[in-house]
Protein backbone atom coordinates (compact mmCIF):
# COMPACT_ATOMS: atom_id res chain seq x y z
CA UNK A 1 101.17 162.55 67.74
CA UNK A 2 103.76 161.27 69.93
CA UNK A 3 105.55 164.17 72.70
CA UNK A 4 107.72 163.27 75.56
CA UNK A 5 107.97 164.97 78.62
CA UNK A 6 111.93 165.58 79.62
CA UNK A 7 113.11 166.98 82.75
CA UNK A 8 109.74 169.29 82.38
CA UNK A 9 110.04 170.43 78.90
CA UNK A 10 107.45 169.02 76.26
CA UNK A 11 109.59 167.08 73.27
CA UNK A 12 107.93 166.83 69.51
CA UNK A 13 106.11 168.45 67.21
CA UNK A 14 104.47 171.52 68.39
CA UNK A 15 100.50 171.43 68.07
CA UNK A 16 100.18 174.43 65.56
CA UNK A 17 96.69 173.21 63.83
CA UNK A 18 93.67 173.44 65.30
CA UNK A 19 90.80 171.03 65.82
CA UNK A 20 88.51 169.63 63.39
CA UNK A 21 85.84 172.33 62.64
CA UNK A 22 88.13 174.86 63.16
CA UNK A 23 90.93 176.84 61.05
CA UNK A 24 94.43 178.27 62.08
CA UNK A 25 95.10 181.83 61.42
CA UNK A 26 98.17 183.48 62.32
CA UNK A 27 97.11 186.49 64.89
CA UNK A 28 95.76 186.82 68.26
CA UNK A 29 92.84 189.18 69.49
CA UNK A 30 95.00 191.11 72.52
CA UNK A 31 93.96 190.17 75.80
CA UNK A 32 92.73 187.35 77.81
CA UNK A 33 89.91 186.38 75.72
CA UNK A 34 85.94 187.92 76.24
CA UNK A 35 83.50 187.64 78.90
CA UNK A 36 83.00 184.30 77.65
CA UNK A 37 86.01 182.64 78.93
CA UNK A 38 89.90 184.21 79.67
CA UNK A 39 92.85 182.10 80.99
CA UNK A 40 90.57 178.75 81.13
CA UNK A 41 92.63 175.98 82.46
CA UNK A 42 92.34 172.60 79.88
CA UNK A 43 94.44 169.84 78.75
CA UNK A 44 94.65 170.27 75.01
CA UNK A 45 93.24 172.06 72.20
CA UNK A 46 90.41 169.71 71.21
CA UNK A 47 88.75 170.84 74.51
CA UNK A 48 89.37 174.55 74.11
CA UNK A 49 87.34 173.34 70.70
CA UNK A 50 84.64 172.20 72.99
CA UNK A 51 84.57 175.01 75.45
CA UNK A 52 84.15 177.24 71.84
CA UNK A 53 81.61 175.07 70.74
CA UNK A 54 78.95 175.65 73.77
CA UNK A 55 79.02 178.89 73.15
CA UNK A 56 77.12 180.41 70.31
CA UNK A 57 78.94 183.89 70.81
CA UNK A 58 82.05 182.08 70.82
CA UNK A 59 83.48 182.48 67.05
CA UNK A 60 87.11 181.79 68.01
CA UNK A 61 89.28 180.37 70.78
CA UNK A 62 93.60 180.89 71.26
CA UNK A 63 95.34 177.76 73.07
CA UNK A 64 98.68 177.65 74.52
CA UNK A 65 100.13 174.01 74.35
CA UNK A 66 102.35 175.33 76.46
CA UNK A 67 100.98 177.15 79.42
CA UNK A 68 97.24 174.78 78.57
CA UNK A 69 95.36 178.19 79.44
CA UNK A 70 92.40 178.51 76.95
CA UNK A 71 90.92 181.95 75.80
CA UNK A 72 87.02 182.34 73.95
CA UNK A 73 85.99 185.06 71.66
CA UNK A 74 83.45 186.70 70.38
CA UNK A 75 85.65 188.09 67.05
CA UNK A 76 86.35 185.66 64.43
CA UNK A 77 89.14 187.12 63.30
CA UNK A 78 92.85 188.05 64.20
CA UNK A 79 93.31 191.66 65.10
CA UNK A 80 97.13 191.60 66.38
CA UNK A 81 100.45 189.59 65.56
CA UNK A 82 100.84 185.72 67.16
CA UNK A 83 100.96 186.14 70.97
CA UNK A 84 103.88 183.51 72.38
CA UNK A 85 102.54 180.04 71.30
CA UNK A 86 99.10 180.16 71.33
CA UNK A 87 97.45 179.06 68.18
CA UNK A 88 94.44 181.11 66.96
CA UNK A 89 91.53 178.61 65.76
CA UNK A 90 87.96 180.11 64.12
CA UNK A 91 84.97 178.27 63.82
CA UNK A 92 84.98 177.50 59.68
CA UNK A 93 81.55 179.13 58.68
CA UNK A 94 81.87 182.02 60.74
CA UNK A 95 81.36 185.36 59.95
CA UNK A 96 82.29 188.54 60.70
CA UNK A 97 79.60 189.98 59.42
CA UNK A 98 75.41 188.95 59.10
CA UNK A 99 74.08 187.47 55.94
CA UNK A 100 73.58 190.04 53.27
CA UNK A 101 76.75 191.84 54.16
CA UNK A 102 80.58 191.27 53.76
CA UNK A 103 83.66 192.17 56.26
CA UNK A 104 86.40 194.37 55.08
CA UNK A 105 89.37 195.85 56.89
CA UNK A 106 88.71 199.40 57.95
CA UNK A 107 87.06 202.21 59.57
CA UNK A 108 84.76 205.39 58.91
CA UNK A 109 86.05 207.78 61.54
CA UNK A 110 83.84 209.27 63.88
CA UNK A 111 80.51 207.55 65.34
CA UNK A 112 78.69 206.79 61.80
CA UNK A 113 76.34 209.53 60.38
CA UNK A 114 72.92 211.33 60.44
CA UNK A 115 71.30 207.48 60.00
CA UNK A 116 72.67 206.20 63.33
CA UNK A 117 75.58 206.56 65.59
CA UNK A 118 76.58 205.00 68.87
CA UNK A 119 73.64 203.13 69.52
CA UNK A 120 73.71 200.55 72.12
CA UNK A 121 72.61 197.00 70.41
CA UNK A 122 72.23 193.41 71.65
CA UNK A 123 74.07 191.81 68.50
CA UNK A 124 75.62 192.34 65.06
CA UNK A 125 73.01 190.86 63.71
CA UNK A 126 70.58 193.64 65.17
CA UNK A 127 73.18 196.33 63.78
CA UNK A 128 72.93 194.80 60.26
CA UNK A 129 68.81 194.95 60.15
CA UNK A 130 68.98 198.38 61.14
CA UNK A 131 71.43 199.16 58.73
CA UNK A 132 69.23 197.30 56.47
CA UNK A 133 66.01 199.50 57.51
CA UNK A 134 67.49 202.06 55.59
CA UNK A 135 68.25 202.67 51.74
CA UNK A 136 70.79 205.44 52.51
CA UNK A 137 72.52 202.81 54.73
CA UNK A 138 75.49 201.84 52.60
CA UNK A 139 77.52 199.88 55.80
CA UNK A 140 77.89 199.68 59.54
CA UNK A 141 80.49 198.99 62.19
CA UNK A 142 79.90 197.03 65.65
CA UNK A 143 81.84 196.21 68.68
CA UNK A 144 80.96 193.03 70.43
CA UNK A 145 82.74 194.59 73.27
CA UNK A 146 81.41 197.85 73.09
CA UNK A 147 78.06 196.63 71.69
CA UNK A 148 77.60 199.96 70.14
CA UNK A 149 76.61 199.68 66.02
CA UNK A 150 77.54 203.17 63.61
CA UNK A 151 75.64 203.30 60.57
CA UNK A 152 77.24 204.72 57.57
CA UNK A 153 76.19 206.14 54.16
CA UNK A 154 79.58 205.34 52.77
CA UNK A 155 80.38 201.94 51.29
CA UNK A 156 83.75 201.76 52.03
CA UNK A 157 86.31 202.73 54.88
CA UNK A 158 88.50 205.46 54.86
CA UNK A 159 90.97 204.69 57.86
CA UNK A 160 92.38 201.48 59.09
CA UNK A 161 90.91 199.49 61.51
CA UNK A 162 89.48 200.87 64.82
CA UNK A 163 89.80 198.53 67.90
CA UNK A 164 87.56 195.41 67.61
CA UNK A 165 85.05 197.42 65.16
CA UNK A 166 84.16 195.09 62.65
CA UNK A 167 83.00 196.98 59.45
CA UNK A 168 80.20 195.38 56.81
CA UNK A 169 78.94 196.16 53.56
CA UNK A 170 76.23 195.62 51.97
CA UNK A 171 76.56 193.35 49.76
């Protein structure tokens, strides 16, 4: 891809698609990025990529051709409008939610029910064998962030989404 450089302003196409591994969603998670990496410093996309890929957390990464600042996340998935010009690249494969369960858009308001609410966990993945522990477990929602998991009896949301609250089913 040929861009000049002229009197400090980048010339050509604009680098909208992201690297190989990866694909471009529309969106940006708000904020600098996770405690993985915010406001990273690199000269292109590809090794934003790389950054992502050394990460096992990492699920997505946002790169500004512009400013070259780099941002990794733990979410996979958009949760605001584009941000400026940074492109928003997930890892293809990656889920939202564990094996055995499927992401939808949503929320059950309050901190889950009787089966489990609020409780500190190391992963999604620890959130989703709890939820599977129990038959009366229907979904759950986790926060990377937060790193708290809510348990629900009810299969589906009721409310739109709640912060970075991801929200599986069983599937």
């Amino acid at each position: 891809m040929l861009q000049l450089v002229v009197l400090g302003l980048l010339i050509g196409p604009a680098l909208s698609s992201c690297p190989k591994g990866y694909d471009h969603y529309n969106g940006d998670i708000p904020g600098w990025g996770t405690d993985l990496g915010s406001a990273l410093k690199v000269s292109s996309r590809e090794w934003c990529a790389r950054l992502c890929n050394a990460l096992s957390r990492c699920l997505s990464f946002e790169h500004s051709s512009k400013s070259q600042l780099c941002n990794l996340n733990t979410g996979a998935t958009p949760t605001a409008n584009k941000y400026l010009d940074y492109a928003f690249c997930t890892k293809q494969g990656s889920s939202d939610c564990p094996a055995g369960y499927r992401a939808v858009d949503g929320d059950v308001p309050g901190w889950g029910t009787y089966l489990g609410s609020a409780r500190k966990v190391g992963s999604r993945e620890v959130c989703a064998l709890m939820c599977s522990s129990w038959t009366q477990c229907r979904s759950f929602e986790h926060s990377n962030s937060a790193g708290v998991c809510n348990l629900n009896t009810s299969s589906y949301p009721t409310r739109g989404n709640y912060g970075d609250y991801k929200f599986c089913i069983k599937s």
